[in-house]
C-alpha atoms as a PDB file:
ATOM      1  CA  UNK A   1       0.000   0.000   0.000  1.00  0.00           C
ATOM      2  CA  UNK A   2       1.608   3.780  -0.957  1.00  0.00           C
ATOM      3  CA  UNK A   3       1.597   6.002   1.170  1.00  0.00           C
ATOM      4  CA  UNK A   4       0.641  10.161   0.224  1.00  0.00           C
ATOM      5  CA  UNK A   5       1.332  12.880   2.380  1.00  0.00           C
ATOM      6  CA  UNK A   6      -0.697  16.315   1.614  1.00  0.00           C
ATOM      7  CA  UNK A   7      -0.405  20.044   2.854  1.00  0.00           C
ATOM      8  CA  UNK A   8       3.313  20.063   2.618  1.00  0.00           C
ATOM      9  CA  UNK A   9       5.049  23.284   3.087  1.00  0.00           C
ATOM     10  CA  UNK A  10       8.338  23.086   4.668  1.00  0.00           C
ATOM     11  CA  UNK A  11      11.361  21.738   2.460  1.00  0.00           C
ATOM     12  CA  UNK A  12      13.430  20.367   5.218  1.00  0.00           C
ATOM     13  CA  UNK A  13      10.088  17.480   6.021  1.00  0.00           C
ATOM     14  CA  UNK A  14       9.869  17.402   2.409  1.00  0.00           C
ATOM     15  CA  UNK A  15      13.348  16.349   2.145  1.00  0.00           C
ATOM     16  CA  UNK A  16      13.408  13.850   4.751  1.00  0.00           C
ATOM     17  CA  UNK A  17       9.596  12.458   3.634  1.00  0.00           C
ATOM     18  CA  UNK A  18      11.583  12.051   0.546  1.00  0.00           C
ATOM     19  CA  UNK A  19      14.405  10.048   2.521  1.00  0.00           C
ATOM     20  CA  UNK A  20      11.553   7.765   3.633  1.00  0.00           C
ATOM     21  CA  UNK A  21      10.511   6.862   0.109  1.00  0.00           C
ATOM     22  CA  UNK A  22       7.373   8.481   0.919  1.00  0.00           C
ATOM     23  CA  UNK A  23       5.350   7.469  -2.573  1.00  0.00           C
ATOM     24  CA  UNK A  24       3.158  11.382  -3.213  1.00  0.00           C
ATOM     25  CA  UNK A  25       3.609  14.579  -1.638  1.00  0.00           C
ATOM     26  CA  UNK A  26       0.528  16.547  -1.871  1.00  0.00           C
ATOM     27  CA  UNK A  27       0.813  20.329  -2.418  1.00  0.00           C
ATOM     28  CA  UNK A  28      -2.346  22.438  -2.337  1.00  0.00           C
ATOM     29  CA  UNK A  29      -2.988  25.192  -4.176  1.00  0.00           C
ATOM     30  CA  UNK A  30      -6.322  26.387  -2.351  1.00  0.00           C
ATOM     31  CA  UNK A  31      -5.810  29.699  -1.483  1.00  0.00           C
ATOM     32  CA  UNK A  32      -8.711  29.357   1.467  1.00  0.00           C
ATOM     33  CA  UNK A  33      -6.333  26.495   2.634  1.00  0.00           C
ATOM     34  CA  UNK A  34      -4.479  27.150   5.958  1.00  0.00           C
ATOM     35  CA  UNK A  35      -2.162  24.826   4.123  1.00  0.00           C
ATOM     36  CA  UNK A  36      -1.717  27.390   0.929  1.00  0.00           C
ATOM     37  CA  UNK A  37       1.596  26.036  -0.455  1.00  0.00           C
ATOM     38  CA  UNK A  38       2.756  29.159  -2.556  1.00  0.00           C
ATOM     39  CA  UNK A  39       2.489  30.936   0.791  1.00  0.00           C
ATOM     40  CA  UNK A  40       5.726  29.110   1.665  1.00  0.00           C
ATOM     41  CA  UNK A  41       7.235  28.079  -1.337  1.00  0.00           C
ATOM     42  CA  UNK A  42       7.577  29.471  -4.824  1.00  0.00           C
ATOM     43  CA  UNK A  43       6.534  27.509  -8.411  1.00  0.00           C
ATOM     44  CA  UNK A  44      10.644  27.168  -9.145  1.00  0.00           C
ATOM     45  CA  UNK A  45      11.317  25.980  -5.662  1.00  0.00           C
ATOM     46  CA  UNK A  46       8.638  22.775  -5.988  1.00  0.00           C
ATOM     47  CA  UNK A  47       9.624  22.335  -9.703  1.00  0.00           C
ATOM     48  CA  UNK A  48      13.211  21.696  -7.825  1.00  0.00           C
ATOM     49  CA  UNK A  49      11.975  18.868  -5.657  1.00  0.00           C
ATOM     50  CA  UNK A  50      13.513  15.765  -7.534  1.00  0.00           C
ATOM     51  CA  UNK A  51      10.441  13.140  -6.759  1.00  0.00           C
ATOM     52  CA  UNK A  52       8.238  11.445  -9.227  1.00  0.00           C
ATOM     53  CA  UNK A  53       5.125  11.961  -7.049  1.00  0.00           C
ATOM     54  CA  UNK A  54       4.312  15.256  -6.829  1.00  0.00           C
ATOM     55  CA  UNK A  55       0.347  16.217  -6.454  1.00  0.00           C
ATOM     56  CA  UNK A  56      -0.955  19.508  -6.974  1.00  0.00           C
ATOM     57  CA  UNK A  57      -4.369  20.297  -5.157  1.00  0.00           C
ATOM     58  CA  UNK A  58      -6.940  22.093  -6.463  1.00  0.00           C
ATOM     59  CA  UNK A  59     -10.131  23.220  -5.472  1.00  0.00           C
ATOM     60  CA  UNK A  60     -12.578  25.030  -8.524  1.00  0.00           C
ATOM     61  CA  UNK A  61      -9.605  26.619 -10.289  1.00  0.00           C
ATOM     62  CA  UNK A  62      -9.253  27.342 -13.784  1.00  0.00           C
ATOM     63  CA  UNK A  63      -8.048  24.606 -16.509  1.00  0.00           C
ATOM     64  CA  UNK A  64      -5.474  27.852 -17.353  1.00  0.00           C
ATOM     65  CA  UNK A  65      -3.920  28.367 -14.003  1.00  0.00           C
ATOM     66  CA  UNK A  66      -3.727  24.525 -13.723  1.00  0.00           C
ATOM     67  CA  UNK A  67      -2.291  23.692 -16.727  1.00  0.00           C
ATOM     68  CA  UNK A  68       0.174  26.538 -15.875  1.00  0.00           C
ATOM     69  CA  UNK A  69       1.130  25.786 -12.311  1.00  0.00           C
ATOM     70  CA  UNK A  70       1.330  21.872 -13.352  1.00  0.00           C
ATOM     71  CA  UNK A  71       3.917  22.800 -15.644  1.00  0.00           C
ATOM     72  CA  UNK A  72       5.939  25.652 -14.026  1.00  0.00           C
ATOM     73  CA  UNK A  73       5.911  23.647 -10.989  1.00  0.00           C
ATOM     74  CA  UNK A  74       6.652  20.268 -12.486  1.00  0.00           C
ATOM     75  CA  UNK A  75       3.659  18.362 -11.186  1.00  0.00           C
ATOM     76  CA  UNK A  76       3.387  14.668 -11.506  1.00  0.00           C
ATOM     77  CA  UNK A  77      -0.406  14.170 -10.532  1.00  0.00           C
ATOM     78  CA  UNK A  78      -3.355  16.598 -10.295  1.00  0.00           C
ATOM     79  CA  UNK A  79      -5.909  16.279  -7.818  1.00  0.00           C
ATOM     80  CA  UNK A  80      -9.181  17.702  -8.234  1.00  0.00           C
ATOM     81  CA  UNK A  81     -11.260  18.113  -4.823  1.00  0.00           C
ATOM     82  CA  UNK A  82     -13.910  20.549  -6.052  1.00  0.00           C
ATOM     83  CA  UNK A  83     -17.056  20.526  -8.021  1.00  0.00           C
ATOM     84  CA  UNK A  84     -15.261  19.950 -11.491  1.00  0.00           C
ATOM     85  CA  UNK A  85     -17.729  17.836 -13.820  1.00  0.00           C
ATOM     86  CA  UNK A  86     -16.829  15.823 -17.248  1.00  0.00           C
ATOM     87  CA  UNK A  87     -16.522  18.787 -19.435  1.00  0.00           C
ATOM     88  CA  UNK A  88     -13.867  20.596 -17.130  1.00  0.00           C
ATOM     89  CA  UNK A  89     -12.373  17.575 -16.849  1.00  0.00           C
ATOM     90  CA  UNK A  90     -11.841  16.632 -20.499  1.00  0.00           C
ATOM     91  CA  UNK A  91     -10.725  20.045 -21.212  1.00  0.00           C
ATOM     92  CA  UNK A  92      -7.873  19.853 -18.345  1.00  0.00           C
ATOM     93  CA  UNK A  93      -6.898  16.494 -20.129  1.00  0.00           C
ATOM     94  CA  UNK A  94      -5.719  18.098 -23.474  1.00  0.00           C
ATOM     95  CA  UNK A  95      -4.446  20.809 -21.814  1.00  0.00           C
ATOM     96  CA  UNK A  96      -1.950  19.039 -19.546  1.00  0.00           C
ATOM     97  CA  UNK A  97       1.157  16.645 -20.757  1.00  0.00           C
ATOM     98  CA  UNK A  98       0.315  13.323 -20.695  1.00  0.00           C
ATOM     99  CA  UNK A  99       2.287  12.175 -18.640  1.00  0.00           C
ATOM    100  CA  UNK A 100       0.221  13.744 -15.912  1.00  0.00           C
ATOM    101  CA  UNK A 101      -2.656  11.933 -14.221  1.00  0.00           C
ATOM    102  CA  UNK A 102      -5.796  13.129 -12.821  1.00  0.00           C
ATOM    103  CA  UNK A 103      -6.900  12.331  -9.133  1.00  0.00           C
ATOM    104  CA  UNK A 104     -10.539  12.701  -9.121  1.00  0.00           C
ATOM    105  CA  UNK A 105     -11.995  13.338  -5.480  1.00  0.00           C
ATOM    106  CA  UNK A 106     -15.213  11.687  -4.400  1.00  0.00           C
ATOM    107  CA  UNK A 107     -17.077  13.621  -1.061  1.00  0.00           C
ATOM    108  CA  UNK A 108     -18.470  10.801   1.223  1.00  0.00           C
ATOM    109  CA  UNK A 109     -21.417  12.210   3.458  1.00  0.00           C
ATOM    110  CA  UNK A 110     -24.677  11.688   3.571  1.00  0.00           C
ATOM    111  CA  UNK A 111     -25.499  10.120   0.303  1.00  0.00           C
ATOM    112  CA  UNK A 112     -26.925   6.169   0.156  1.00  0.00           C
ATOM    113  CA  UNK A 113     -24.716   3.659  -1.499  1.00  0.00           C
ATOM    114  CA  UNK A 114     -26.696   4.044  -5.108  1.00  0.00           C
ATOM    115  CA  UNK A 115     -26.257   7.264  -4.976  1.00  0.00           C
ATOM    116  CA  UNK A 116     -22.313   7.084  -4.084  1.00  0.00           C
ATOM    117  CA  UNK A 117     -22.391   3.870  -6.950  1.00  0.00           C
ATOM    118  CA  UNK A 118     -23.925   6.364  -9.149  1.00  0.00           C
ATOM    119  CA  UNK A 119     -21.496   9.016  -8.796  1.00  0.00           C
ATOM    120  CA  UNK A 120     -18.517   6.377  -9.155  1.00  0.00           C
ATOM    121  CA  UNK A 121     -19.724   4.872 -12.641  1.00  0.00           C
ATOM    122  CA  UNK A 122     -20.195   8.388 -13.880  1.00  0.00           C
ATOM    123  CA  UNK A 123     -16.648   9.561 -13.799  1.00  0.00           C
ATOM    124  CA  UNK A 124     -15.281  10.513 -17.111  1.00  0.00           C
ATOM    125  CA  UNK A 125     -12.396   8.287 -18.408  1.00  0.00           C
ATOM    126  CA  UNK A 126      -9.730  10.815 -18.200  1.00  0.00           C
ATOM    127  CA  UNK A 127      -9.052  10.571 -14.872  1.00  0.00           C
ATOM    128  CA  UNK A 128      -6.829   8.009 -13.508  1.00  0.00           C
ATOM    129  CA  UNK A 129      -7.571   7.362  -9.823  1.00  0.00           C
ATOM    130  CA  UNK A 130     -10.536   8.155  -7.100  1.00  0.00           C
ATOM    131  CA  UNK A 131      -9.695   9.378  -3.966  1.00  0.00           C
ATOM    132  CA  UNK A 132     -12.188   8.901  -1.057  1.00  0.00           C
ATOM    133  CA  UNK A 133     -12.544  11.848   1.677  1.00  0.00           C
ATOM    134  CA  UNK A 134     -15.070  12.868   4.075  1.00  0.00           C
ATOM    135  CA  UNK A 135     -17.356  15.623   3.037  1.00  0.00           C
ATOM    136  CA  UNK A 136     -17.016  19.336   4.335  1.00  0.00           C
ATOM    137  CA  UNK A 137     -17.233  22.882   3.399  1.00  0.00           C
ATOM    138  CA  UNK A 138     -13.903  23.295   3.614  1.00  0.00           C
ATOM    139  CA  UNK A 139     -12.862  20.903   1.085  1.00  0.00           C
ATOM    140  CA  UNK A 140     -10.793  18.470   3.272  1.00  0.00           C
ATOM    141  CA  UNK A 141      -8.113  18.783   6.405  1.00  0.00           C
ATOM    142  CA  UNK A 142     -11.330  18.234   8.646  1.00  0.00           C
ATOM    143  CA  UNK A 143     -10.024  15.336  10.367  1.00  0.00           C
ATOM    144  CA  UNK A 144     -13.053  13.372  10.338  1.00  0.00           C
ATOM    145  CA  UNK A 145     -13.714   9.406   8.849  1.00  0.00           C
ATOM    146  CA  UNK A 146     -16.219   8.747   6.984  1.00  0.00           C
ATOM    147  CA  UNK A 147     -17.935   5.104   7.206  1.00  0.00           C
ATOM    148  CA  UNK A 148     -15.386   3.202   5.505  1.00  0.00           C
ATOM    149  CA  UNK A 149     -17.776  -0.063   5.260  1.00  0.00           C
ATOM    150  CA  UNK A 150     -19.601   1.839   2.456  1.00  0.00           C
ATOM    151  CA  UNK A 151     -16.571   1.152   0.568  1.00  0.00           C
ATOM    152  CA  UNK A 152     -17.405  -2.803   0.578  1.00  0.00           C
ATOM    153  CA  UNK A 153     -20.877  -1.959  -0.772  1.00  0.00           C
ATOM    154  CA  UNK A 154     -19.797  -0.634  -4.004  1.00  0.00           C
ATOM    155  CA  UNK A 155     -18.168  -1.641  -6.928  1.00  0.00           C
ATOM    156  CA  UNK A 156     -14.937   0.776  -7.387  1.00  0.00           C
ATOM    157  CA  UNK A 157     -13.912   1.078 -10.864  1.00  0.00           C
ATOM    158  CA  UNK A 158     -10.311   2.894 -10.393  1.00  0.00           C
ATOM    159  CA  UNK A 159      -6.953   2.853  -7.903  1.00  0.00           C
ATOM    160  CA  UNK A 160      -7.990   4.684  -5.335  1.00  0.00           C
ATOM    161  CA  UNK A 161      -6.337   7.073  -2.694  1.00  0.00           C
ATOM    162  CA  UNK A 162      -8.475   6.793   1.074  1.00  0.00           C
ATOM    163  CA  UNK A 163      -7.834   9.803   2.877  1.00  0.00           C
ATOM    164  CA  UNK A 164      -9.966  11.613   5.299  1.00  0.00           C
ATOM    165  CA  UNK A 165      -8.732  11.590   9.511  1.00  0.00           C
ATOM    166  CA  UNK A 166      -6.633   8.189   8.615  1.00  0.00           C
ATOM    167  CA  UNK A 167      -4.449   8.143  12.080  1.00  0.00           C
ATOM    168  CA  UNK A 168      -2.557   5.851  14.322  1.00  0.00           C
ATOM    169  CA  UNK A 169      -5.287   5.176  16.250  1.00  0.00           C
ATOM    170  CA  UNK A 170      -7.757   3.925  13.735  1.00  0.00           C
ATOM    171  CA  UNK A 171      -5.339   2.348  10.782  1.00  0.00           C
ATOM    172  CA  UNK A 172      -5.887  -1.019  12.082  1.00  0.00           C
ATOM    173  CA  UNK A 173      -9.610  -0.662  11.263  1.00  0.00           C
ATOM    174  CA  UNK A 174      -8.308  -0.938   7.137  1.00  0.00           C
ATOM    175  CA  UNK A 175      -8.228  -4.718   7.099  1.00  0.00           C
ATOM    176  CA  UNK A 176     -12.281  -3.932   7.138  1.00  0.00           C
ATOM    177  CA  UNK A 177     -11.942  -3.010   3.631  1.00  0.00           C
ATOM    178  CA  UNK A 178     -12.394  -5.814   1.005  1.00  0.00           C
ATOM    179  CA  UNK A 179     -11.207  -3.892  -1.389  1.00  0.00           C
ATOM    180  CA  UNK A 180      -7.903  -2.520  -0.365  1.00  0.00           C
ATOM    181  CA  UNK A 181      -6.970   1.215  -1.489  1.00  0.00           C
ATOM    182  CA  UNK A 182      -3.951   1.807  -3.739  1.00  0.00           C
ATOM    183  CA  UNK A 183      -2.618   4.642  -1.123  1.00  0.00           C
ATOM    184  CA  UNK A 184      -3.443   5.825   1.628  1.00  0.00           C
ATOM    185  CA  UNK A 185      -3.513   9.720   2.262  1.00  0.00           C
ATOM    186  CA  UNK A 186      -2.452  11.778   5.535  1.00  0.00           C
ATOM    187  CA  UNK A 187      -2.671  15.047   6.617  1.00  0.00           C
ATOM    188  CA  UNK A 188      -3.820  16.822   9.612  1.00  0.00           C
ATOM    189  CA  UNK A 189      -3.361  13.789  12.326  1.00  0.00           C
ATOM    190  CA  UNK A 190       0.187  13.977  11.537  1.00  0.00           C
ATOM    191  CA  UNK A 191       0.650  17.865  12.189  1.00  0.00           C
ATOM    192  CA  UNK A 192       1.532  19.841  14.882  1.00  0.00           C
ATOM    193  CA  UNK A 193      -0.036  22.719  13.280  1.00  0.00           C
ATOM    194  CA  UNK A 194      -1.390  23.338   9.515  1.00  0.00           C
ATOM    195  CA  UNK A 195       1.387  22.362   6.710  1.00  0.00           C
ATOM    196  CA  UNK A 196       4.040  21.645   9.664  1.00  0.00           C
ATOM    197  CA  UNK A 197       4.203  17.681  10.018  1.00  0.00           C
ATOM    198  CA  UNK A 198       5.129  15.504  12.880  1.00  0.00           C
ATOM    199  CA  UNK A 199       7.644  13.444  11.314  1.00  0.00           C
ATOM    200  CA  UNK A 200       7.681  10.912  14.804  1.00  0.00           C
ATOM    201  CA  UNK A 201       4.361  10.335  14.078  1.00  0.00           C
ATOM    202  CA  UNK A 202       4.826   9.758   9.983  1.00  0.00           C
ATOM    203  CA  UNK A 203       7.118   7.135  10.656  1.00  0.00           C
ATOM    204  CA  UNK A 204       5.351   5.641  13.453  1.00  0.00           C
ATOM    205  CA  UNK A 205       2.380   5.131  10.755  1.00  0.00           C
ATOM    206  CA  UNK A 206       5.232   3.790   8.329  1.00  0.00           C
ATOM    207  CA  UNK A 207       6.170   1.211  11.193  1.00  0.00           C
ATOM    208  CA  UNK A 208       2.183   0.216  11.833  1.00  0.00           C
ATOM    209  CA  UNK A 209       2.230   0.057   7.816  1.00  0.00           C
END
């Protein structure tokens, strides 16, 4: 199982999450975020990050500004965690290299398992992988699980990322998933504060792992 770490900001944690063969770092470029990478580091500065797994975050931006931050800052995967729908999505895919894939973020609240079904078998083909988080207004970071039984209820159609308040405390509870994801995803458990990560904690998780 791989293993993505999001809300990075500080390139000393990068560097050693990179020493751990960490598999994605996840850099968001949500301006509402508290975790607002291009508050802390500039374009050239993440092109210069020599890993093969970089994810760029974003939330409702333009195809432009993607298509220009994925290439100015050298992004290796683009993760969309808004409301984008087919059209926006097929657009981003001619506009981007092909070499870069498309993370497509499913919202887990409320909704019944035909409904979540539903949403799954209507993704457009361009994408590449799902990734499974628990609804909010705030577009992730909440902390917060969702049920992940729903998961074994539903027929999943792509590699997908789990993310949503994945900790030490509850990682055990993943063997309850038939389907296994292709990487897990960590954020705010693992911080002391936003974008600063608890690297004690991060390789605790690797150790559990």
């Amino acid at each position: 199982m791989k293993l993505k770490i999001c809300g990075l900001t500080k390139p000393d944690q990068i560097q050693e999450l990179i020493d751990l063969k960490t598999d994605f770092l996840g850099f968001i470029f949500y301006e509402k975020s508290p975790r607002y990478v291009l508050d802390h580091l500039s374009l050239n500065e993440i092109s210069g990050i020599n890993h093969a797994g970089k994810v760029g975050v974003f939330v409702n931006e333009t195809v432009e500004n993607i298509a220009a931050v994925a290439e100015d800052a050298a992004l290796n995967y683009i993760q969309l965690h808004g409301d984008e729908d087919e059209n926006y999505i097929t657009e981003l895919r001619s506009k981007l290299n092909s070499e870069i894939k498309i993370i497509k973020v499913i919202r887990i609240g409320n909704q019944t398992t035909e409904e979540l079904q539903k949403t799954i078998n209507h993704q457009p083909s361009a994408i590449n992988f799902i990734l499974f988080d628990t609804d909010s207004k705030v577009f992730g970071g909440t902390g917060k699980t969702f049920e992940w039984q729903i998961l074994n209820s539903i027929e999943i159609t792509k590699p997908y990322f789990l993310s949503g308040g994945i900790s030490l405390e509850n990682i055990s509870q993943l063997s309850t998933i038939n389907h296994p994801p292709f990487s897990l995803d960590i954020n705010s458990k693992f911080e002391t504060e936003p974008g600063v990560k608890d690297l004690q904690k991060i390789k605790q998780f690797y150790e559990k792992l």
